[in-house]
Protein backbone atom coordinates (compact mmCIF):
# COMPACT_ATOMS: atom_id res chain seq x y z
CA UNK A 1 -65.72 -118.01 57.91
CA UNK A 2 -66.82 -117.87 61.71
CA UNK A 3 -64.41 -116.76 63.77
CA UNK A 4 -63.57 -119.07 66.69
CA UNK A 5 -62.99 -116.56 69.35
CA UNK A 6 -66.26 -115.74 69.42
CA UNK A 7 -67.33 -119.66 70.22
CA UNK A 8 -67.09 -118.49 74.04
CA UNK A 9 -69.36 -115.39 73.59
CA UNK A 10 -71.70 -117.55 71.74
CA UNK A 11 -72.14 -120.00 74.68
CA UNK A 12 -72.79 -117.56 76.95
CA UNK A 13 -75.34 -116.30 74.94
CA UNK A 14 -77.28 -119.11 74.76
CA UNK A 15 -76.41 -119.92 78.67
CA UNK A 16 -78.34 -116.12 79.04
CA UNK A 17 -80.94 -116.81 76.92
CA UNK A 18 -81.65 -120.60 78.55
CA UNK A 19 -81.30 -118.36 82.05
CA UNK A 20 -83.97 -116.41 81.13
CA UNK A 21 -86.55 -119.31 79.28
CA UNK A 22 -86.47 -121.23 82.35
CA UNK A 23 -87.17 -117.97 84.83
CA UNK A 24 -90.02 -117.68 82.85
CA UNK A 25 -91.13 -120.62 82.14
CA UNK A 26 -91.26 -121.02 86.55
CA UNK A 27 -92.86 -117.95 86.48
CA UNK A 28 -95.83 -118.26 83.77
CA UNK A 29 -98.13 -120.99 82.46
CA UNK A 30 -98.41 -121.68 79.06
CA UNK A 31 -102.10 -119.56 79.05
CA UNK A 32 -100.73 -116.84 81.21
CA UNK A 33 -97.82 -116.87 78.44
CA UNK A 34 -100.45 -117.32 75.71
CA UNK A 35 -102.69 -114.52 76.67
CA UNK A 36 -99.37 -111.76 77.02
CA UNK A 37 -97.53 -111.04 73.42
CA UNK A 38 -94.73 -109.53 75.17
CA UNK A 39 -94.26 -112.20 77.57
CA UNK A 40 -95.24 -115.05 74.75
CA UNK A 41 -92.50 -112.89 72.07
CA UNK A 42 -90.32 -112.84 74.66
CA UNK A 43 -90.09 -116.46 74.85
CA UNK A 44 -89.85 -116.81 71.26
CA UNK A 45 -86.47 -114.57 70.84
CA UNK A 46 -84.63 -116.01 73.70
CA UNK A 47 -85.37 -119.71 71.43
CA UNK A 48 -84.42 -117.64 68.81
CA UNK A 49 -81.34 -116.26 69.82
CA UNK A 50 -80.44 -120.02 71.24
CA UNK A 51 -80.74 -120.82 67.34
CA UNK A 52 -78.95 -117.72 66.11
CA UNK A 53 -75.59 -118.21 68.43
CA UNK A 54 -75.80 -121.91 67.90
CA UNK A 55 -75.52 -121.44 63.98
CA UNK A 56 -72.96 -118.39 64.61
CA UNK A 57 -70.49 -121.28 66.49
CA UNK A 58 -68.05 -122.29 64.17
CA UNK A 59 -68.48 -125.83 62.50
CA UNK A 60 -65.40 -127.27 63.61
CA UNK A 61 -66.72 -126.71 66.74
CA UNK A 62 -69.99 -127.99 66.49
CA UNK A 63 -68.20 -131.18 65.13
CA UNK A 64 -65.83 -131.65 68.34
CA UNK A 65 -68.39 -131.55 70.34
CA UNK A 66 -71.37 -133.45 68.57
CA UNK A 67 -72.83 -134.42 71.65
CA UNK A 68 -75.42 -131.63 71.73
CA UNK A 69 -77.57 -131.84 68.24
CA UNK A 70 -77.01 -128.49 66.75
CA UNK A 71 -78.84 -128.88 63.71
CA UNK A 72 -82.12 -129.19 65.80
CA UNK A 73 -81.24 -125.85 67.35
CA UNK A 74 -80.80 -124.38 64.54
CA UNK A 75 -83.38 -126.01 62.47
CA UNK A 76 -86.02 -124.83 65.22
CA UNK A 77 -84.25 -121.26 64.88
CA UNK A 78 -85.28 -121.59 61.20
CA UNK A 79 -89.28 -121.74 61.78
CA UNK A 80 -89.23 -119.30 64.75
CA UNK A 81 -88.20 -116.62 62.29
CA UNK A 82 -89.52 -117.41 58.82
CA UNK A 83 -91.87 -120.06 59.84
CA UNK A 84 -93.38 -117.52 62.48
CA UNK A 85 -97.56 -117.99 61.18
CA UNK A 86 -96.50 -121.94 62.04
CA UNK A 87 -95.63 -121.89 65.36
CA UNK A 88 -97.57 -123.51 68.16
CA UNK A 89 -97.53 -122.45 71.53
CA UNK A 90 -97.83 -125.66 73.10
CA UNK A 91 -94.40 -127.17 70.84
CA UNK A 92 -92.67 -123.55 71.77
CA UNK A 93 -93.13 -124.76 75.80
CA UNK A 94 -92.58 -128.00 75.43
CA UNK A 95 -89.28 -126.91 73.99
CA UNK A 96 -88.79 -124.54 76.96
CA UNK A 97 -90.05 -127.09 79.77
CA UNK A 98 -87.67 -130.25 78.21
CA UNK A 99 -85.20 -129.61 76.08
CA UNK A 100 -84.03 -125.89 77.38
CA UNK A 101 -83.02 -127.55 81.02
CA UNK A 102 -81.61 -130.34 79.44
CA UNK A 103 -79.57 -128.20 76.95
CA UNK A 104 -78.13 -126.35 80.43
CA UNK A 105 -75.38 -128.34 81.81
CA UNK A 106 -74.15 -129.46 78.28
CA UNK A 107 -73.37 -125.58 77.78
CA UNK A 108 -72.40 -124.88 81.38
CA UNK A 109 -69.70 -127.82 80.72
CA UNK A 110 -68.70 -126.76 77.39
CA UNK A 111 -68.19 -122.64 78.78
CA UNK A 112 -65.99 -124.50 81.67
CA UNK A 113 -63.90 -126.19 79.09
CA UNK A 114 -63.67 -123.25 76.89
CA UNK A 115 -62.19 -121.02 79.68
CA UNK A 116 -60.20 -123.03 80.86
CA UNK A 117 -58.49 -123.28 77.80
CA UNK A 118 -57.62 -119.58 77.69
């Protein structure tokens, strides 16, 4: 069983890793992305650790607050890593460029809530 202290250090996770997508994401193009593997890579772990702190929250968690679709996250967390030969650059930025920013202030809101519970 997931422990539920660690709900807040998975948020924040996910609030560094959506920190760092949309730096880059302001920084590169897609082809400029495309045509560096560490750059390009780069982008794909921060996704993929969105996915891996996202399935790491506990479910009783994810169910009070059903407002963000977690099984998406995670889901897309699932092809990163095993479905690696399938991914497609242009789906892996769209990702970044619309549903990363949108993502933001539901975890931004959700870290404020947490702490101010402790």
């Amino acid at each position: 069983m997931r422990e539920e202290i660690k709900d807040i250090e998975r948020l924040q996770h996910i609030l560094e890793a959506i920190n760092v997508l949309i730096d880059y994401k302001e920084r590169h193009t897609l082809e400029e992305a495309q045509s560096d593997p560490v750059v390009y890579f780069g982008l794909v772990k921060h996704v993929e650790i969105i996915g891996e702190a996202v399935y790491m929250l506990t479910l009783e968690y994810k169910e009070k607050h059903n407002e963000v679709n977690w099984g998406d996250i995670e889901r897309m967390r699932h092809v990163l890593v095993h479905g690696y030969y399938k991914i497609r650059p242009i789906q892996l930025w769209e990702t970044i460029a619309v549903d990363i920013p949108q993502l933001k202030p539901f975890i931004m809101k959700l870290i404020e809530e947490k702490l101010s519970e402790q």
